[in-house]
C-alpha atoms as a PDB file:
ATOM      1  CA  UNK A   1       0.000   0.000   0.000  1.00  0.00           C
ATOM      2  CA  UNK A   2       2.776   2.276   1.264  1.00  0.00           C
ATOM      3  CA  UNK A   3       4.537   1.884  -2.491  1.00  0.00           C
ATOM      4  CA  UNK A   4       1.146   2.362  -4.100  1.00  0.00           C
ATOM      5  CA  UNK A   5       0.468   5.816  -2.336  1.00  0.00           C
ATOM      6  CA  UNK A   6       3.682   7.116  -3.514  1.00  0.00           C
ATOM      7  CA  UNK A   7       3.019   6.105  -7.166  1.00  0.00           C
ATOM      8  CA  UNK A   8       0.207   7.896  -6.947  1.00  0.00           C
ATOM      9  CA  UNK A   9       1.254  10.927  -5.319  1.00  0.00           C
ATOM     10  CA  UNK A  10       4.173  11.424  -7.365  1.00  0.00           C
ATOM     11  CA  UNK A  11       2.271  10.672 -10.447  1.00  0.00           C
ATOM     12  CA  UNK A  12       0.233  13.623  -9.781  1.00  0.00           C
ATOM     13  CA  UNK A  13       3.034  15.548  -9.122  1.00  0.00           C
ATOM     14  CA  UNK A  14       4.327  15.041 -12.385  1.00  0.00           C
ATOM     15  CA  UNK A  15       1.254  15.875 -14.049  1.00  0.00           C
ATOM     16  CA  UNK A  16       0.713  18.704 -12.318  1.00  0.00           C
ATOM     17  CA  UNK A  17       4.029  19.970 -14.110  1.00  0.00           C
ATOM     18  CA  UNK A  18       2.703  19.172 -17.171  1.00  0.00           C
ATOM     19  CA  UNK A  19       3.608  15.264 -18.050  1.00  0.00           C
ATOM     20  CA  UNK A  20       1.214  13.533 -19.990  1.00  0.00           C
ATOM     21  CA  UNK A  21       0.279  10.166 -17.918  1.00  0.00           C
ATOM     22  CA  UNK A  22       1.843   8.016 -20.049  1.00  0.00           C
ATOM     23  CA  UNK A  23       5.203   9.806 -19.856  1.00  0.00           C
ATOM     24  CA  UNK A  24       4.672  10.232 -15.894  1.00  0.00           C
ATOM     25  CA  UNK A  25       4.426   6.085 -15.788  1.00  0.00           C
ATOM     26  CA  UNK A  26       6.778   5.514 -18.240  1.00  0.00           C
ATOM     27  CA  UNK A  27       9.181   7.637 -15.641  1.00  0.00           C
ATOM     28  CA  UNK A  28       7.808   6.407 -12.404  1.00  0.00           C
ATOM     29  CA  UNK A  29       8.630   2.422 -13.860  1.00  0.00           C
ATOM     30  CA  UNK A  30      12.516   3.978 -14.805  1.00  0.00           C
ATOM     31  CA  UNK A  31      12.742   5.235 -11.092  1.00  0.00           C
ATOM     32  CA  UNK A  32      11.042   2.357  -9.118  1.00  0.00           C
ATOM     33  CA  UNK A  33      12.797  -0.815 -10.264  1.00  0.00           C
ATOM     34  CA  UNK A  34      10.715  -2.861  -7.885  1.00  0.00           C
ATOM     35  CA  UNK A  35       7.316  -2.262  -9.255  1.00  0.00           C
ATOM     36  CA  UNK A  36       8.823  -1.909 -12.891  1.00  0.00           C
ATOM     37  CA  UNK A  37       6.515  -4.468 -14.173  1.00  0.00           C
ATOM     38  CA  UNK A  38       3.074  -3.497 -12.888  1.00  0.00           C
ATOM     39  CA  UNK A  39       3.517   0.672 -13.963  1.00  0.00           C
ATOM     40  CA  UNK A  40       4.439  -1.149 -17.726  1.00  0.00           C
ATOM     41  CA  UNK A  41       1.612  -3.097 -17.357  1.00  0.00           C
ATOM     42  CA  UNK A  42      -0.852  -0.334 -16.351  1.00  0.00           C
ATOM     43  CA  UNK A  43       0.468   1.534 -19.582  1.00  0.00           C
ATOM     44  CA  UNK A  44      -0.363  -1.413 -21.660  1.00  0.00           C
ATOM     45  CA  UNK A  45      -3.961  -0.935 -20.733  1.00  0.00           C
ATOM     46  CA  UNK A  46      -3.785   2.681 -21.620  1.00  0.00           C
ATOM     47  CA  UNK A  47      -2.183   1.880 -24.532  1.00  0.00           C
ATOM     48  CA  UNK A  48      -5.259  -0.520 -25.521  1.00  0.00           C
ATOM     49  CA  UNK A  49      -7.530   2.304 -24.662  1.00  0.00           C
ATOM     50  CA  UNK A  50      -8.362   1.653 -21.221  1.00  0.00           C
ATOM     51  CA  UNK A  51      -9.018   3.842 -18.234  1.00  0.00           C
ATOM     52  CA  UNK A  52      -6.712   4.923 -16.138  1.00  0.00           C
ATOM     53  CA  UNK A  53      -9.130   3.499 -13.491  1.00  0.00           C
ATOM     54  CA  UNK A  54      -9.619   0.492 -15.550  1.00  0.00           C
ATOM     55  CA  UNK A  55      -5.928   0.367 -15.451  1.00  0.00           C
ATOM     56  CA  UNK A  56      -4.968   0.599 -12.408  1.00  0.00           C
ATOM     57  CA  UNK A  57      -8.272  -1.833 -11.103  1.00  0.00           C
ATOM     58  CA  UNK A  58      -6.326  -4.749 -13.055  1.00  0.00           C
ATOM     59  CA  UNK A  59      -3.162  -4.234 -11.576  1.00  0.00           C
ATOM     60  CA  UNK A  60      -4.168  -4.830  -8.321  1.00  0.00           C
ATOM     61  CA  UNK A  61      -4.808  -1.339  -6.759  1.00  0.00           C
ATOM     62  CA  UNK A  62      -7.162  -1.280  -3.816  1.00  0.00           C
ATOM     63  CA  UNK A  63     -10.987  -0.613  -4.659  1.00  0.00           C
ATOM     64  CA  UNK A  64     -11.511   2.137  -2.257  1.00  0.00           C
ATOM     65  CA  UNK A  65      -9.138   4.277  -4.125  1.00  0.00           C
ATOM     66  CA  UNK A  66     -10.057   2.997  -7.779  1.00  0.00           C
ATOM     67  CA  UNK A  67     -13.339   4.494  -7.206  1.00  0.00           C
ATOM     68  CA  UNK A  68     -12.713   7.646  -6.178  1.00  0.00           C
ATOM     69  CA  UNK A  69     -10.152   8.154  -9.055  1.00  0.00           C
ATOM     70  CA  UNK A  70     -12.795   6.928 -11.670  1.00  0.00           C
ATOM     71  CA  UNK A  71     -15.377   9.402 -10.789  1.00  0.00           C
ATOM     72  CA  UNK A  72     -12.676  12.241 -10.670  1.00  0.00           C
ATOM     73  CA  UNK A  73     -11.772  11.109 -13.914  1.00  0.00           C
ATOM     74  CA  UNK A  74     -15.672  11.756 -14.966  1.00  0.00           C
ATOM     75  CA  UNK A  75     -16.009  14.927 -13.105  1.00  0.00           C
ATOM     76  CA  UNK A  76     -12.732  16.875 -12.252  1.00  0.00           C
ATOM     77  CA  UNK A  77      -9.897  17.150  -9.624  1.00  0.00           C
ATOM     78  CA  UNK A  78      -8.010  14.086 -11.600  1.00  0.00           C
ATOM     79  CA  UNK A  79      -5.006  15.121 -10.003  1.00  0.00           C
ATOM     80  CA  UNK A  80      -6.171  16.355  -6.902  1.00  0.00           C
ATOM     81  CA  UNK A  81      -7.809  12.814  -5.655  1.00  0.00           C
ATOM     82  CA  UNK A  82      -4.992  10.903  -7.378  1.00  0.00           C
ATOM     83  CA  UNK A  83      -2.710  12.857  -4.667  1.00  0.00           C
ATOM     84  CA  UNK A  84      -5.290  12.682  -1.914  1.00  0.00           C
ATOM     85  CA  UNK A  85      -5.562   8.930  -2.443  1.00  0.00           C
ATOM     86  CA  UNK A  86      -2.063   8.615  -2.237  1.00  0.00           C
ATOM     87  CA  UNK A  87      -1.590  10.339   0.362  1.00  0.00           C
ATOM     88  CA  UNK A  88      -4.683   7.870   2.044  1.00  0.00           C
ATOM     89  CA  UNK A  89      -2.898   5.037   1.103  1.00  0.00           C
ATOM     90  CA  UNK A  90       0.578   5.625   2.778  1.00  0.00           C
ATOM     91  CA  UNK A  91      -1.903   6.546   5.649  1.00  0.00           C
ATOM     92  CA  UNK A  92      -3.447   3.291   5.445  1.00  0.00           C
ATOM     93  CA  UNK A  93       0.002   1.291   5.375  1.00  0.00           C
ATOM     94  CA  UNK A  94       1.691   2.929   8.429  1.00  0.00           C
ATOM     95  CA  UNK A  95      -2.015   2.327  10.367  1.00  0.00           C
ATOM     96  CA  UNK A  96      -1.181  -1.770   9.173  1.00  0.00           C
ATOM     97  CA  UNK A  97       2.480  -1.705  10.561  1.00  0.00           C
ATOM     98  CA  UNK A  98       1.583  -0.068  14.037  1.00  0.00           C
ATOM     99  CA  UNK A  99      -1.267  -2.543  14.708  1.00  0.00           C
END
């Protein structure tokens, strides 16, 4: 969870400086050798034309953060709730490690 927060956070800090998503990933998989393989399979689904919540859904991410990312998608603040779930994530994982 911890490692999927950060993805997320830093993937909306990229696009908040003006990275398209697929150049964001393709950077995020260069810098993160460890989850390498699921960021270049979450481009292959854009590539086919998916979703970016579609996407991320079939690599694993959690549901309560899919959801909030696929109606932001619909209706605004696409980088604003990518960040906040992020951010809810990394939340999440230190919650898990002090219990």
């Amino acid at each position: 969870m911890n490692d999927d927060g950060d993805f997320l956070i830093r993937l909306a800090e990229l696009l908040d400086q003006g990275f398209s998503i697929e150049v964001a990933i393709s950077y995020l998989s260069i810098t993160s050798p460890k989850e390498r393989l699921r960021y270049k399979q979450i481009l292959t689904s854009l590539e086919q034309g998916n979703t970016f919540y579609t996407a991320i859904k079939q690599a694993n991410f959690p549901e309560f953060i899919s959801a909030p990312i696929f109606y932001a998608a619909e209706h605004g603040y696409f980088t604003k709730t990518l960040h906040e779930c992020g951010t809810l994530l990394k939340k999440k994982s230190r919650t898990r490690k002090n219990t």
